[in-house]
Protein backbone atom coordinates (compact mmCIF):
# COMPACT_ATOMS: atom_id res chain seq x y z
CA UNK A 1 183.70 96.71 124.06
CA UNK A 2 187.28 96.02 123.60
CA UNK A 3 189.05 96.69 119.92
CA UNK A 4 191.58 94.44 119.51
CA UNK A 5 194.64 96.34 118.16
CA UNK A 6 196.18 96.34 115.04
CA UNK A 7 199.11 94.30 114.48
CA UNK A 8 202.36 96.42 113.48
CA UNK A 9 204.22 96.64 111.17
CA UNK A 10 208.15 94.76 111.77
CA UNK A 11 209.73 96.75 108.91
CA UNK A 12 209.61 100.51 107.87
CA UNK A 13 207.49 102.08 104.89
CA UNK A 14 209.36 100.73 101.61
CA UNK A 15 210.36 103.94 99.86
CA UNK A 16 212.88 102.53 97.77
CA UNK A 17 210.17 103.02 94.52
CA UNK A 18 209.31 106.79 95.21
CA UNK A 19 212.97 107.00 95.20
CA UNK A 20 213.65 105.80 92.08
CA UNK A 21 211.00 107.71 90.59
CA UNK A 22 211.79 111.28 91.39
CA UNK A 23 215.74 110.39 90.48
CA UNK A 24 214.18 109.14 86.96
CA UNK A 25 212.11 112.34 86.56
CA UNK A 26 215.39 114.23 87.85
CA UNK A 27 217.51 112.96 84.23
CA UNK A 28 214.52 113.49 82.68
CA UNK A 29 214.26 116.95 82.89
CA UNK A 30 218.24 117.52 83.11
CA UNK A 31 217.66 115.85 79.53
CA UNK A 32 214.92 117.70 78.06
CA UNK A 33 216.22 120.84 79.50
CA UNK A 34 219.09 120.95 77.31
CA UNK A 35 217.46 120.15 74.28
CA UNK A 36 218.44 123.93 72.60
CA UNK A 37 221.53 125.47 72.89
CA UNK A 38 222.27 128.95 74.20
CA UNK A 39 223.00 131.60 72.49
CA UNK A 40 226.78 132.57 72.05
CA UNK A 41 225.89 136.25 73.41
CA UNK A 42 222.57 137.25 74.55
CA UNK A 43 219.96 138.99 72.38
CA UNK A 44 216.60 140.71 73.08
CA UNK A 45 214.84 140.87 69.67
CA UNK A 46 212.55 143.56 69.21
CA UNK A 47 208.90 143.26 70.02
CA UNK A 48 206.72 143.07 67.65
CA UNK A 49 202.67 143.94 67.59
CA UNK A 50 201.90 141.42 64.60
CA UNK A 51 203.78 139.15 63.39
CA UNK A 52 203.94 135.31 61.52
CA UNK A 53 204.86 132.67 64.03
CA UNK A 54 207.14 129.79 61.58
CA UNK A 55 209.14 127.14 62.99
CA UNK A 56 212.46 128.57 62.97
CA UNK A 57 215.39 126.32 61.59
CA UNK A 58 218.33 124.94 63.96
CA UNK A 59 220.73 126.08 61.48
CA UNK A 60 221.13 129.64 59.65
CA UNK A 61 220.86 131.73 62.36
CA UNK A 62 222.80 135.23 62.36
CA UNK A 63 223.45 136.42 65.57
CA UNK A 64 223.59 140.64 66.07
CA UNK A 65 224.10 141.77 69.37
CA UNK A 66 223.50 145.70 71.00
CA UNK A 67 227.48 146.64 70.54
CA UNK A 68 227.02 144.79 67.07
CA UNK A 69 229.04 141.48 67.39
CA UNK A 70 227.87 138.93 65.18
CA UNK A 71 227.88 135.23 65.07
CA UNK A 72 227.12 132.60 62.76
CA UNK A 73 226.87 128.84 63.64
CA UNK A 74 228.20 129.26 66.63
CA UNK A 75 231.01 131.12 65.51
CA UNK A 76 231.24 135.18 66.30
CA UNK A 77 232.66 136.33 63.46
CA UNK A 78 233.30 140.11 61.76
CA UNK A 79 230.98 141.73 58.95
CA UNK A 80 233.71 141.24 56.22
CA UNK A 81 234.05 137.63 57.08
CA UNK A 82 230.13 137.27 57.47
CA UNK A 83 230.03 137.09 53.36
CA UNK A 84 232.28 134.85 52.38
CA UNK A 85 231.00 132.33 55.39
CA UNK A 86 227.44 132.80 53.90
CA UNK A 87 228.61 131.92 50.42
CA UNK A 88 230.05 128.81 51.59
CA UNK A 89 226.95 128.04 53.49
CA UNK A 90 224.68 128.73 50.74
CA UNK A 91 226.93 127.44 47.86
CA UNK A 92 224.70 123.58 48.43
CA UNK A 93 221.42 124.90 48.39
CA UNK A 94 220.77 128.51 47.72
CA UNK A 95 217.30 128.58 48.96
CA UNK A 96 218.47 127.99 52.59
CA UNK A 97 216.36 130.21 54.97
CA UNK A 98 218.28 132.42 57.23
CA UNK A 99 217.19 134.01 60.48
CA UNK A 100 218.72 137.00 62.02
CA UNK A 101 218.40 137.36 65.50
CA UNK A 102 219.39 141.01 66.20
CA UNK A 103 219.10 143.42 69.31
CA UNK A 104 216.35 145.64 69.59
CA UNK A 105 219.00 147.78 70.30
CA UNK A 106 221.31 147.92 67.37
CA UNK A 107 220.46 151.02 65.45
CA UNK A 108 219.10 150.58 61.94
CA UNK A 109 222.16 151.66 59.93
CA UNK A 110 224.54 149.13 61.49
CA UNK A 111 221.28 146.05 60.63
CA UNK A 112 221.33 147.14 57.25
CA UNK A 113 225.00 147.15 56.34
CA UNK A 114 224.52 143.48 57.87
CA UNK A 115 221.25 142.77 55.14
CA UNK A 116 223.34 144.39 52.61
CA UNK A 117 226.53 141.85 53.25
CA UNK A 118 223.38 138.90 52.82
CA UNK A 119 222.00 140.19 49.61
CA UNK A 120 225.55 140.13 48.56
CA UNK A 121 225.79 136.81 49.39
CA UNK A 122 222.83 135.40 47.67
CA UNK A 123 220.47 134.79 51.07
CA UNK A 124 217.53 135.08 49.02
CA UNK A 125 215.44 133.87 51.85
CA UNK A 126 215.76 136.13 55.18
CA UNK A 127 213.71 136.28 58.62
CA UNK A 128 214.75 138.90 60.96
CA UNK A 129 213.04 137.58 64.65
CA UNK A 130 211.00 139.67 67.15
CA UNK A 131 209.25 138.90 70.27
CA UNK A 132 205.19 139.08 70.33
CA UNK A 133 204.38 142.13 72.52
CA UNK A 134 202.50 141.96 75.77
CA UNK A 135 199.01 142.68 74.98
């Protein structure tokens, strides 16, 4: 018994659509990818074995890097000018909550002259960040 064959096909697979779909997945997560800024200078907080997860705010966050650079808003600033920028900051609403975001390697002296220069300023409301540790 004789099949008779298929007819074919005068014109290629269309893949005009699959195109179009992996270019809009492409700006989609170019888009979403970018959503958080980087850091100005990188920091590796301290790990931590317990610890409160909070959503942490987009603004108020205190840089401290290992050499002990800081940064505030985006701006790397000194310790003495630290103070007066947190006044300003905090002069609208003193109840602001600050984060500080320091190396696990600066050594303990240098993270409490920077607490010290927030008290000072009135931060009333302080989170210092760590990483969960691997369990």
């Amino acid at each position: 018994m004789r099949m008779p064959e298929p007819p074919r096909r005068d014109q290629g697979e269309n893949v005009i659509p699959l195109i179009n779909i992996v270019f809009l997945l492409l700006i989609f997560f170019m888009l979403a990818g970018t959503l958080t800024r980087p850091d100005l200078f990188n920091v590796e907080p301290p790990e931590t074995v317990r610890g409160i997860e909070t959503d942490l705010p987009e603004e108020g966050v205190i840089l401290m890097d290992a050499n002990g650079r800081l940064a505030f808003e985006e701006e790397e600033l000194a310790l003495e000018a630290l103070g007066p920028r947190l006044e300003q900051w905090l002069a609208d609403d003193p109840e602001r909550p600050l984060v500080l975001k320091a190396d696990a390697g600066v050594p303990a002296h240098r993270l409490m002259d920077v607490m010290d220069v927030l008290r000072a300023a009135g931060a009333d409301r302080l989170t210092l960040l760590t990483n969960p540790a691997e369990r």
